[in-house]
C-alpha atoms as a PDB file:
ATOM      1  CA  UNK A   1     -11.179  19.608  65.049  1.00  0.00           C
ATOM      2  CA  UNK A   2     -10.926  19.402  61.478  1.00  0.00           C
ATOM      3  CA  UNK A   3     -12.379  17.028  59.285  1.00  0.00           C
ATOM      4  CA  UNK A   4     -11.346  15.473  56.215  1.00  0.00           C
ATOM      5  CA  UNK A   5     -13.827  14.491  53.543  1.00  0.00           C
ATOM      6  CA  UNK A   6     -13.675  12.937  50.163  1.00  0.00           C
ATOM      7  CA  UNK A   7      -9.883  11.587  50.313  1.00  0.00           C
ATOM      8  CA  UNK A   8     -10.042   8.131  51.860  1.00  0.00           C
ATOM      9  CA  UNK A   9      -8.018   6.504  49.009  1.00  0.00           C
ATOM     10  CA  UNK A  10      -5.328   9.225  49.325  1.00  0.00           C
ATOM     11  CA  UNK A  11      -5.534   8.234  53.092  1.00  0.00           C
ATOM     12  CA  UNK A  12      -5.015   4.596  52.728  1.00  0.00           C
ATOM     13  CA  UNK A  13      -2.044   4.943  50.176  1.00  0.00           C
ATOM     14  CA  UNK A  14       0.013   7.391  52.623  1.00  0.00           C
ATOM     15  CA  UNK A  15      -1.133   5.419  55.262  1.00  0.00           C
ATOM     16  CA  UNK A  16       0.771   2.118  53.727  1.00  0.00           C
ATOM     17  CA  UNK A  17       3.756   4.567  52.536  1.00  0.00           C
ATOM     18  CA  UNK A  18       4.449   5.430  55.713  1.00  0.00           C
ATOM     19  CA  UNK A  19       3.857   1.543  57.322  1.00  0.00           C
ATOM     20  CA  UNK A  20       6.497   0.674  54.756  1.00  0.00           C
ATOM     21  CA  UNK A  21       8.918   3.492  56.075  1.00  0.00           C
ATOM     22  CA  UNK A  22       9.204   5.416  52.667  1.00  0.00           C
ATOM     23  CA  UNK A  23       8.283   8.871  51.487  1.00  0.00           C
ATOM     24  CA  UNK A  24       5.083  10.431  50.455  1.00  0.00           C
ATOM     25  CA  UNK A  25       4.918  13.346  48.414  1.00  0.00           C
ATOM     26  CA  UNK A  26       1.363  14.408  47.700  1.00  0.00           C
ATOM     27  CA  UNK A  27       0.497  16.014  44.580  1.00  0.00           C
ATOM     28  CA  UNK A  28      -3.266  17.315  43.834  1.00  0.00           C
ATOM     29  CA  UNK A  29      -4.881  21.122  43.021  1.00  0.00           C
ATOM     30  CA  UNK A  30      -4.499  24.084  45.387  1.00  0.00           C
ATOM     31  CA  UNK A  31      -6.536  23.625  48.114  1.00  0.00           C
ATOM     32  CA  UNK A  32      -7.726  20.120  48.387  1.00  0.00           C
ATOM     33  CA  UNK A  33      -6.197  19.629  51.853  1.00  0.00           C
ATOM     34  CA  UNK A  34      -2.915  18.310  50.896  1.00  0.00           C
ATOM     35  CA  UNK A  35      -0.789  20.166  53.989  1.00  0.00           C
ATOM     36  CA  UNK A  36      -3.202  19.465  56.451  1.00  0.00           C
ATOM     37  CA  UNK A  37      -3.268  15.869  55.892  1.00  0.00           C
ATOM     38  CA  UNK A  38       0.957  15.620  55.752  1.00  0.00           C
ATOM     39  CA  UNK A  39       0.815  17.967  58.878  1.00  0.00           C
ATOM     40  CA  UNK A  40      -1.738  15.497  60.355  1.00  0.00           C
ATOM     41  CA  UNK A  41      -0.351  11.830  59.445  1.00  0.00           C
ATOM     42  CA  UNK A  42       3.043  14.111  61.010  1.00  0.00           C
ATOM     43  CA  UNK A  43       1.643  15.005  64.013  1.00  0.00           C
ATOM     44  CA  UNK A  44      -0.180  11.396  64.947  1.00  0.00           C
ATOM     45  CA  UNK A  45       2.690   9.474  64.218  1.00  0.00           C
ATOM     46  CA  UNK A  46       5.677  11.881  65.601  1.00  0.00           C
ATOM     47  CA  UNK A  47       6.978  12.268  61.876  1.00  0.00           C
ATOM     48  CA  UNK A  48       8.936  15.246  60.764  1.00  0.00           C
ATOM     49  CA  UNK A  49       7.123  17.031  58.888  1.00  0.00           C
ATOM     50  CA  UNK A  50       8.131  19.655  55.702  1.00  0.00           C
ATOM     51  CA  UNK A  51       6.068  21.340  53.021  1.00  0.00           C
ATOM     52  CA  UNK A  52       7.809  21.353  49.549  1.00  0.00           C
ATOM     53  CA  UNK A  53       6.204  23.794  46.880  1.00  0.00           C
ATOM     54  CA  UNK A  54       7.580  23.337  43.591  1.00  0.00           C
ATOM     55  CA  UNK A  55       8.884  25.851  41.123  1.00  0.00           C
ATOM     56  CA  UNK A  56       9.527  25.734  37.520  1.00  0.00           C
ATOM     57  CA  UNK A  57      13.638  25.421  37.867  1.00  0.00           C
ATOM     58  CA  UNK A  58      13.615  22.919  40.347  1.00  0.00           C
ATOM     59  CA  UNK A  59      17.474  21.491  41.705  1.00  0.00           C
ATOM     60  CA  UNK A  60      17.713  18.205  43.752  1.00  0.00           C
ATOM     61  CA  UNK A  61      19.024  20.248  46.864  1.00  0.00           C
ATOM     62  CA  UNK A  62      15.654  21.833  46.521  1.00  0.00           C
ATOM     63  CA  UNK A  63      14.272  18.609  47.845  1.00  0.00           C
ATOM     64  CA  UNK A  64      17.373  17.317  49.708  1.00  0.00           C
ATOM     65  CA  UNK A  65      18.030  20.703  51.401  1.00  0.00           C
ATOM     66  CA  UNK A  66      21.571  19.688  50.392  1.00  0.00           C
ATOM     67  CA  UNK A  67      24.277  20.942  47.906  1.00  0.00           C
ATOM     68  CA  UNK A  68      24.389  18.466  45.120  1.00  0.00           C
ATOM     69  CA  UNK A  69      27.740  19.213  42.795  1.00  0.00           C
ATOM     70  CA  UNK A  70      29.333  16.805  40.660  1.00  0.00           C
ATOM     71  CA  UNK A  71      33.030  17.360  39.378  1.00  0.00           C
ATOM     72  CA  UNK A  72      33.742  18.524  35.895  1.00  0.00           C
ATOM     73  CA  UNK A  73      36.529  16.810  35.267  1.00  0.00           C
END
């Protein structure tokens, strides 16, 4: 069992996200538990669940996992 410790605001926000049926992304520094408490909130609640690490050219199919092309003309 793991435990987490020190995040309780972060908690309650996702918490009412995800009441409200919208999306949570989670941003904070390497290692502060941010996968494990998606995975978690996923897991409980029998959410899908998907880890997005950014990049520095980031496209909105990146995100969507879908082609996004607009006509040039």
């Amino acid at each position: 069992m793991l435990l987490i410790v020190g995040k309780r605001a972060v908690l309650e926000r996702i918490t009412a996200v995800t009441l409200a049926g919208r999306h949570v992304l989670i941003e904070d520094y390497p290692g502060l538990a941010k996968t494990l408490i998606a995975h978690s909130f996923a897991a409980t609640l029998s959410l899908e669940f998907r880890v997005f690490s950014s990049r520095q050219i980031c496209w909105p199919g990146d995100i969507t996992m879908r082609l996004c092309l607009q006509p040039c003309c």
